[in-house]
Protein backbone atom coordinates (compact mmCIF):
# COMPACT_ATOMS: atom_id res chain seq x y z
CA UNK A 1 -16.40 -34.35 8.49
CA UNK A 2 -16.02 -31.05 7.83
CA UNK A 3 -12.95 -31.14 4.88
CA UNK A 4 -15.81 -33.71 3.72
CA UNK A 5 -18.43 -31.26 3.98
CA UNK A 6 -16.55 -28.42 2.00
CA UNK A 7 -15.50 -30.68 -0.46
CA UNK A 8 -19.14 -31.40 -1.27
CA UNK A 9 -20.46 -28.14 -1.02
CA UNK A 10 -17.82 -26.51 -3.60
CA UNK A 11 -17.79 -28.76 -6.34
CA UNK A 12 -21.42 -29.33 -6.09
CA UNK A 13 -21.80 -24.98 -6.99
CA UNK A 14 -19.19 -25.84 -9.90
CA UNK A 15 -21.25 -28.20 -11.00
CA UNK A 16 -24.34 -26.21 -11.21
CA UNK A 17 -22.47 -23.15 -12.59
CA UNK A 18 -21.53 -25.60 -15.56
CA UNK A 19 -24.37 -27.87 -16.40
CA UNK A 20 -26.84 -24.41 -16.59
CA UNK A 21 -24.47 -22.41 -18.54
CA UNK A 22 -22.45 -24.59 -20.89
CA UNK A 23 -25.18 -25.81 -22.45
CA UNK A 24 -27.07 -21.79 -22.90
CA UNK A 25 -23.50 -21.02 -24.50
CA UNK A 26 -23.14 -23.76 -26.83
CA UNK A 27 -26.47 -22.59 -28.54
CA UNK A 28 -24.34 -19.82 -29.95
CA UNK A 29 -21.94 -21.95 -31.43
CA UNK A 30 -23.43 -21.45 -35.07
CA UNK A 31 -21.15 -17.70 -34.86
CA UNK A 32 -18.93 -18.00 -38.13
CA UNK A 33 -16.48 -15.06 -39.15
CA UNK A 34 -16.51 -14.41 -43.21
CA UNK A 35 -13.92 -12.76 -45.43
CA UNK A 36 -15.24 -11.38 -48.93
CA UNK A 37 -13.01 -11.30 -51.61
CA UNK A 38 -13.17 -7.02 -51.52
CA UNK A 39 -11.34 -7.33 -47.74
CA UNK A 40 -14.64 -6.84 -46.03
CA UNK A 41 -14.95 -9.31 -42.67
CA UNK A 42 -17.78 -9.71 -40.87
CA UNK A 43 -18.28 -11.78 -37.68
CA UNK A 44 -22.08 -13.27 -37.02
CA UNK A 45 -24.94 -15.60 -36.26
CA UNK A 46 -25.67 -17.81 -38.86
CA UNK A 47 -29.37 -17.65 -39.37
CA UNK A 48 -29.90 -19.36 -42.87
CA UNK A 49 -27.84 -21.16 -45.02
CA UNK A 50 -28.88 -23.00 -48.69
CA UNK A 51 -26.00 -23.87 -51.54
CA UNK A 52 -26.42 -20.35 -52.79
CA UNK A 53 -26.69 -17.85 -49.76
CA UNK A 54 -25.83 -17.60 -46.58
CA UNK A 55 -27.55 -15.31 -44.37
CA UNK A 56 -26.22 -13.59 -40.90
CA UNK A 57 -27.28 -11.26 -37.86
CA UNK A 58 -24.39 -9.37 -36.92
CA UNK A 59 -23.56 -7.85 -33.43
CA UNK A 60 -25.14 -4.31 -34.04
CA UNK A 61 -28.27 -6.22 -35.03
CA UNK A 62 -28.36 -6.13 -38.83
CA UNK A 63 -28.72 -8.93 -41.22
CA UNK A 64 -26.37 -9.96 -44.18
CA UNK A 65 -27.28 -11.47 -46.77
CA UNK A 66 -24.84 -12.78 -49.84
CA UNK A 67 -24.07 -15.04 -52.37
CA UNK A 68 -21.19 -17.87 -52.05
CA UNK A 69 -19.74 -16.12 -55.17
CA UNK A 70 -19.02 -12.89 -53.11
CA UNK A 71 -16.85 -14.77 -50.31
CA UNK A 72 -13.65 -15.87 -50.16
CA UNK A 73 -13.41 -17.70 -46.44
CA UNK A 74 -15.88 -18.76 -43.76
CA UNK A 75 -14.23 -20.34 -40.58
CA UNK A 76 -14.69 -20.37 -36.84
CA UNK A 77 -13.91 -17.47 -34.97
CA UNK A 78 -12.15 -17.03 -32.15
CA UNK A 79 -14.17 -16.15 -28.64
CA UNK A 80 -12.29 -12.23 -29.18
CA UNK A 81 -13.74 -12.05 -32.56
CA UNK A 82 -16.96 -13.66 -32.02
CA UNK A 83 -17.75 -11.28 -29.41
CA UNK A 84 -16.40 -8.27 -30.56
CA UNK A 85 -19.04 -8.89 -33.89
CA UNK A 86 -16.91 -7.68 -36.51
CA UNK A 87 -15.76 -5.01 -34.25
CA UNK A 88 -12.72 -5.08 -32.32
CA UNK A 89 -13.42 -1.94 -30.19
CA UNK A 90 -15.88 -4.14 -28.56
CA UNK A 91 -13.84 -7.21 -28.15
CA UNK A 92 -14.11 -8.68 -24.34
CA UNK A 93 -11.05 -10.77 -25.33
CA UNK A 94 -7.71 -10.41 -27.34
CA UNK A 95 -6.15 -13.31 -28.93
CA UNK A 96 -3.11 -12.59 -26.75
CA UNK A 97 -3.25 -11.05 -23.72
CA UNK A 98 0.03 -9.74 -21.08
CA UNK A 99 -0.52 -8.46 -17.54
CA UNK A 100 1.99 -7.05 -14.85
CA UNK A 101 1.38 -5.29 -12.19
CA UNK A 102 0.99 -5.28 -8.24
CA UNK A 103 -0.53 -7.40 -5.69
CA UNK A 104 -1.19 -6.48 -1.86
CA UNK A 105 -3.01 -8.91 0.78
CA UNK A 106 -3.58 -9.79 4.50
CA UNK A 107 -2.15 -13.13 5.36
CA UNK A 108 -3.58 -15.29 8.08
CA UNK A 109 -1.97 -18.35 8.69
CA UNK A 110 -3.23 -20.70 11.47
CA UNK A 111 -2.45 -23.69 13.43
CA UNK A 112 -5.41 -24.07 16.03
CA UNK A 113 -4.50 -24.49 19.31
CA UNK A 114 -0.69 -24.11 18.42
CA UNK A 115 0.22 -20.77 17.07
CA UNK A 116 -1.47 -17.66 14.58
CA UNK A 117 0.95 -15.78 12.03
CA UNK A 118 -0.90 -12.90 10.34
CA UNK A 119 0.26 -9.59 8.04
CA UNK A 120 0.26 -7.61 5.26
CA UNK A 121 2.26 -8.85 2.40
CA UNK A 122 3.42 -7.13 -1.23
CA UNK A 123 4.72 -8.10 -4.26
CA UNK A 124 4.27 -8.23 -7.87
CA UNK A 125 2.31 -10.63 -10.42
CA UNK A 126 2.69 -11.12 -14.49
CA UNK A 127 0.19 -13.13 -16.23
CA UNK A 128 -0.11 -14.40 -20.25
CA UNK A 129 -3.69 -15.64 -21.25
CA UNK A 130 -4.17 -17.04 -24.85
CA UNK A 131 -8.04 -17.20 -26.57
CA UNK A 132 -7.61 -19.10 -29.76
CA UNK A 133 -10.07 -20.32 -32.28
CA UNK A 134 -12.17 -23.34 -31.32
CA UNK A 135 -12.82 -21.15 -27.93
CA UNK A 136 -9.24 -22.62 -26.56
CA UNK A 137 -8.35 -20.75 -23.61
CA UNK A 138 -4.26 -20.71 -22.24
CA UNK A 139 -3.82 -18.79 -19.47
CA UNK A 140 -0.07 -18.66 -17.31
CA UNK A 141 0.16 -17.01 -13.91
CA UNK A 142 3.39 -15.59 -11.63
CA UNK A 143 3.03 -13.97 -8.09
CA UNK A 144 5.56 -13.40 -5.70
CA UNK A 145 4.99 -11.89 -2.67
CA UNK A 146 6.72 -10.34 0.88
CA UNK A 147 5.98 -9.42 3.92
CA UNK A 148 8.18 -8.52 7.17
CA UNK A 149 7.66 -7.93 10.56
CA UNK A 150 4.10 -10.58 10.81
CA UNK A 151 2.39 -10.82 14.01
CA UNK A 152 3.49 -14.18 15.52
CA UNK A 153 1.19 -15.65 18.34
CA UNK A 154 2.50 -18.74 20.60
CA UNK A 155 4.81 -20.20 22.34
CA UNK A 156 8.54 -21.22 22.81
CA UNK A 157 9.70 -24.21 23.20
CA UNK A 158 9.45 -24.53 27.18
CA UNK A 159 5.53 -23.80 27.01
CA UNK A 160 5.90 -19.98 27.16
CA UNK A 161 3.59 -18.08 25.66
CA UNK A 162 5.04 -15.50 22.90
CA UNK A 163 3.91 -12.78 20.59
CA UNK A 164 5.71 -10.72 18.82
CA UNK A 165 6.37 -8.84 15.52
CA UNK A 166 9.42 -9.84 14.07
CA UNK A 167 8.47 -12.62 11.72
CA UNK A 168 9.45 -12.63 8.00
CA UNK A 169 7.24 -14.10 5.49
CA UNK A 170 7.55 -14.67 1.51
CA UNK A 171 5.95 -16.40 -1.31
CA UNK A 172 5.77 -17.58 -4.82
CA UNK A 173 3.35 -19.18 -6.60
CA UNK A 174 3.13 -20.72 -10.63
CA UNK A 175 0.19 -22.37 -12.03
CA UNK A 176 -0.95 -22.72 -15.82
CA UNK A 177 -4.88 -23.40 -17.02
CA UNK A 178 -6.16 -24.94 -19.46
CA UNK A 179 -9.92 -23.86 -20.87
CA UNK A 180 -12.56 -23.44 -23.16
CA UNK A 181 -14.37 -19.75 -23.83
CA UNK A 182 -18.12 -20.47 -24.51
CA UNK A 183 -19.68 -17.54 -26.12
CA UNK A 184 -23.23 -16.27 -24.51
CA UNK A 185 -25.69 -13.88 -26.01
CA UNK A 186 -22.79 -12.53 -28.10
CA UNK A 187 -21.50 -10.03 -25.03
CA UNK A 188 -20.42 -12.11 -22.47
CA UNK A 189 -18.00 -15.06 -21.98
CA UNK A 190 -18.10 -18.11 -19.42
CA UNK A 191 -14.80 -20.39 -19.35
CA UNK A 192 -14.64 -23.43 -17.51
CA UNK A 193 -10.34 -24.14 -16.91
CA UNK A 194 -8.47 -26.90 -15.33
CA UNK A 195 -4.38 -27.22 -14.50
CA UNK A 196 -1.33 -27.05 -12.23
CA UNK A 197 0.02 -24.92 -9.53
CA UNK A 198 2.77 -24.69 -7.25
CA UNK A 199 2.72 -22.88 -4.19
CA UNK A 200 5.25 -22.25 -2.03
CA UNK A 201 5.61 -20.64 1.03
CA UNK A 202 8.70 -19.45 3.39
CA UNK A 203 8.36 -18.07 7.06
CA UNK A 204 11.36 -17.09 9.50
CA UNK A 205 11.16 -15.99 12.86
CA UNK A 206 14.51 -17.32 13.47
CA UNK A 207 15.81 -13.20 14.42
CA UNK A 208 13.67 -14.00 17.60
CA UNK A 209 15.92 -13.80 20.67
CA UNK A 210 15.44 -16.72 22.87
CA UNK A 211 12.44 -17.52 21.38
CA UNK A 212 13.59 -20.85 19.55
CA UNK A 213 12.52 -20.01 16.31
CA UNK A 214 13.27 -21.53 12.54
CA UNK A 215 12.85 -21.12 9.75
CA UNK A 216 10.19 -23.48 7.96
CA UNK A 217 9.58 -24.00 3.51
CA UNK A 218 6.14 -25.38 2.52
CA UNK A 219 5.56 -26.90 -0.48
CA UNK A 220 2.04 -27.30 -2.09
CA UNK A 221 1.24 -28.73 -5.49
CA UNK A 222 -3.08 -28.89 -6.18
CA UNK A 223 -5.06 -28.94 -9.60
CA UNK A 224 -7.32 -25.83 -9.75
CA UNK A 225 -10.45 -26.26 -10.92
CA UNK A 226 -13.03 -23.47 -11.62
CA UNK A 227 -14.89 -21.16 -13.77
CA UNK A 228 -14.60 -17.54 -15.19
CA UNK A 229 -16.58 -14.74 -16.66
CA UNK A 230 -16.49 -11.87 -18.13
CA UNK A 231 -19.37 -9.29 -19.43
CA UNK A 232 -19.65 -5.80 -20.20
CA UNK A 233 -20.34 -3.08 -18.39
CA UNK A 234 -20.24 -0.39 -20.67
CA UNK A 235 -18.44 0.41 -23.75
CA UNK A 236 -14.79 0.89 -21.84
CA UNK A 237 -15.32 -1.10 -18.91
CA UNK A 238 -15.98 -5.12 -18.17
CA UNK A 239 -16.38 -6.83 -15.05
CA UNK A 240 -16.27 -10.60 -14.38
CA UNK A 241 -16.22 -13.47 -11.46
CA UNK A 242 -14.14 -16.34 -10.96
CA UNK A 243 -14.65 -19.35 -8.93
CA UNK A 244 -12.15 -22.33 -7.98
CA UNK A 245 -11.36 -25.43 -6.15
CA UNK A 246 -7.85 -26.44 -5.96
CA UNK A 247 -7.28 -30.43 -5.78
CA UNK A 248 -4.39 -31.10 -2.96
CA UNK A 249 -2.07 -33.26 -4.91
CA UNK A 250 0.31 -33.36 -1.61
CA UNK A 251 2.58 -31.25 0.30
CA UNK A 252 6.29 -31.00 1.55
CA UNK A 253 7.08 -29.38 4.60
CA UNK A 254 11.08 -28.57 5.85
CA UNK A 255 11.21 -27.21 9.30
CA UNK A 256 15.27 -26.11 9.84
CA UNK A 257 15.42 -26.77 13.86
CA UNK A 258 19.07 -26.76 13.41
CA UNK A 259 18.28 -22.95 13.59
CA UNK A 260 16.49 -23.26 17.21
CA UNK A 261 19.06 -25.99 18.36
CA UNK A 262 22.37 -26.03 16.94
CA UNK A 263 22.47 -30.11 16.25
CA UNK A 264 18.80 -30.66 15.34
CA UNK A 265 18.63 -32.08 12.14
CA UNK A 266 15.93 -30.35 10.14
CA UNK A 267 12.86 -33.09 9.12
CA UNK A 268 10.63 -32.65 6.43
CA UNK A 269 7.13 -33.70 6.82
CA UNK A 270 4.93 -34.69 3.99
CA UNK A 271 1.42 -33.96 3.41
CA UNK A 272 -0.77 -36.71 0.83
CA UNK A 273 -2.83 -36.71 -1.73
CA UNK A 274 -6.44 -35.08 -0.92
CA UNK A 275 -5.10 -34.16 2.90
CA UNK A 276 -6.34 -30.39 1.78
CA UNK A 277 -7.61 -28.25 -0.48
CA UNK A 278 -8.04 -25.12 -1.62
CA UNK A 279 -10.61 -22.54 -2.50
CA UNK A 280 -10.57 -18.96 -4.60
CA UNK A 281 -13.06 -16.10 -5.17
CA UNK A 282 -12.79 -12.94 -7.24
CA UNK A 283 -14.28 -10.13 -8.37
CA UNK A 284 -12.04 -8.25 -11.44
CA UNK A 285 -12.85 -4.78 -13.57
CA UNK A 286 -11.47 -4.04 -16.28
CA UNK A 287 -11.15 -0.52 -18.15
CA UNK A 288 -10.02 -0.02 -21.71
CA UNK A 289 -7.48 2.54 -22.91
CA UNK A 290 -7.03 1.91 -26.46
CA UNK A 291 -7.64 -1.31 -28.10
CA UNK A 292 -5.05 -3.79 -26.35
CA UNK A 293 -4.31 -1.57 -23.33
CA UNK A 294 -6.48 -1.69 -20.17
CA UNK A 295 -6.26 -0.96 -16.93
CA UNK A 296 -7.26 -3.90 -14.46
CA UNK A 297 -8.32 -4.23 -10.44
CA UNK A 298 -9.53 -7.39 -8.82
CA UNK A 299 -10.34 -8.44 -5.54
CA UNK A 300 -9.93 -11.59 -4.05
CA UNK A 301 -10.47 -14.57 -1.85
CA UNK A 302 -7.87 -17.19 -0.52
CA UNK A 303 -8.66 -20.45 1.47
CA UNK A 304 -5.96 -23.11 2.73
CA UNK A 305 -6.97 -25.89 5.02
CA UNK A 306 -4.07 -28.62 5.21
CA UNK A 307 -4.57 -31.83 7.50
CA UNK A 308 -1.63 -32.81 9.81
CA UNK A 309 1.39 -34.27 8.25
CA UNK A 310 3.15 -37.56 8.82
CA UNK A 311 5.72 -37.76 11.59
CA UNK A 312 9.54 -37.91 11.54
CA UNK A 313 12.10 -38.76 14.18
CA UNK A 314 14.08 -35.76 15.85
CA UNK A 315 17.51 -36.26 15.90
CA UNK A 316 20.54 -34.52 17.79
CA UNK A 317 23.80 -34.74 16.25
CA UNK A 318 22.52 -37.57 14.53
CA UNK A 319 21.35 -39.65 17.35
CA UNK A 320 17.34 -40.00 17.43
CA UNK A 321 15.61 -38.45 20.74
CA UNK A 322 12.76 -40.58 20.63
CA UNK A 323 10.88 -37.89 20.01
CA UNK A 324 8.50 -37.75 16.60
CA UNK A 325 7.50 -34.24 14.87
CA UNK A 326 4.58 -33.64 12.76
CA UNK A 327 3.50 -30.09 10.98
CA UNK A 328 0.07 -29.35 12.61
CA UNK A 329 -3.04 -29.37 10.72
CA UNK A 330 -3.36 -25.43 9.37
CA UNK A 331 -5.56 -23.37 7.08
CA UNK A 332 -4.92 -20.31 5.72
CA UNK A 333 -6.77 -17.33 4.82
CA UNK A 334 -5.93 -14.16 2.25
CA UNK A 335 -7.83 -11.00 1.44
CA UNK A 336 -6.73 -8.80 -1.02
CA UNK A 337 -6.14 -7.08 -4.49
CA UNK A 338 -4.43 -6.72 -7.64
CA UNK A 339 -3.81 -3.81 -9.75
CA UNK A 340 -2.45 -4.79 -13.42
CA UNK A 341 -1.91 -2.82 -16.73
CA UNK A 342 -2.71 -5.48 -19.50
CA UNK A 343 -1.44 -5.23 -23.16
């Protein structure tokens, strides 16, 4: 009941975010960019057109008036242009956009009633986000990230109960969006996105003495599916928000007991389709350099929650125990931030 409840109470936000803004931004889909045949280019609102003239309210507020004569192309701009107004000092977006830079969080990974793992983890993200003309939005994101030395909270194998410090943790994660940049009020931008990520996940607290620890690999793949913004907040800096749900498309989970018990083989659990999801929140400024250099920090919000996986026989020396093993149901939280120089 409660996945159920979650489930419900996310999309039905995304939902609202998109039926009361998509249709406020497509009202400023009548934006066209014109060349004139002296080089001049000017990017606008369309607010009359007859089979002689055209006139337009640019970003700064004037109006343009001219004669088809005078022009040489008239086409659809891309969400950069069409913000920026002609201007691309003011420009919210770049037609091509790179980002590297650093990532630091606090991990907090939890099987209820079975064990806690928690830490700080460090590593380093690169990002390429496309904004093309008919408001197509690309975007391609890399993380990986460490951490030694996590907190691990539970118990060995004969029932003890265990805590200690000597847990190593690491992760990488790949996902690609696809989206559309809606334009609103000529300043800000809203872009609904949709794709694919992979996450996976890798914790060892194997270096335990007498502990019977293993190493254990998750695999996730999920669908995210959100909405971004961004909008000014003065001439060098923008700010924007970014919400998601990420569709569980099913996990994999490999637990290597042969490193707790010499013998064990090492089972891997699987997780199905919609036994999970995901959730992300963040908050991201942005300051500008020089045009196509900025300077970028963003905070965010991480949610796992994972069902229990299907079981799978234990085996010694490859002779079954009788004895099935599932991967607990888990969920999985992670503050933290990202620093980024973009070009």
């Amino acid at each position: 009941m409660k996945t159920v409840r979650t489930h419900s109470i996310v999309m039905a936000v995304i939902f609202t975010i998109i039926v009361f803004t998509v249709p406020a931004a497509a009202q400023e889909q009548t934006i066209k960019r014109i060349t004139f045949k002296d080089g001049t280019i000017i990017t606008g609102t369309v607010i009359k057109m007859n089979t002689a003239t055209i006139e337009m309210r640019t970003g700064d507020g004037k109006t343009v008036t001219s004669g088809f004569d005078d022009i040489a192309s008239i086409e659809e701009p891309t969400a950069a242009q069409a913000v920026a107004g002609g201007n691309p000092s003011h420009s919210l977006l770049h037609t091509h956009n790179y980002r590297i830079g650093l990532t630091g969080h606090y991990y907090d990974y939890e099987e209820p009633g079975f064990m806690e793992l928690e830490g700080f983890m460090y590593g380093l993200v690169g990002n390429y986000t496309y904004h093309g003309t008919c408001g197509i939005m690309i975007a391609v994101d890399l993380e990986y990230s460490y951490g030694g030395d996590h907190t691990y909270k539970g118990r060995t194998w004969a029932g003890t109960p265990l805590e200690t410090n000597d847990t190593d943790v690491w992760m990488f994660e790949g996902r690609a969006v696809l989206g559309h940049d809606f334009i609103i009020q000529r300043k800000s931008v809203i872009t609904p996105f949709a794709g694919i990520g992979y996450h996976y996940l890798n914790t060892d607290n194997s270096k335990i003495p007498g502990s019977g620890g293993y190493e254990r690999e998750i695999h996730y793949t999920y669908t995210p599916i959100g909405i971004q913004t961004v909008s000014p907040l003065s001439q060098k800096w923008t700010w924007g928000l970014k919400g998601e749900y990420d569709y569980f498309w099913g996990g994999r989970v490999e637990s290597h007991l042969s490193n707790a018990v010499s013998g064990y083989n090492d089972p891997v659990n699987t997780e199905d389709r919609g036994d999970g999801y995901g959730i992300r929140v963040s908050l991201e400024f942005k300051r500008m350099v020089t045009e196509g250099h900025a300077y970028t920090v963003e905070f965010f919000y991480r949610k796992w929650d994972v069902n229990r996986s299907d079981l799978v026989p234990l085996t010694l020396n490859g002779t079954p125990t009788g004895t099935l093993v599932y991967e607990p149901g888990n969920n999985t939280d992670t503050y933290g931030i990202r620093v980024g120089v973009e070009f």
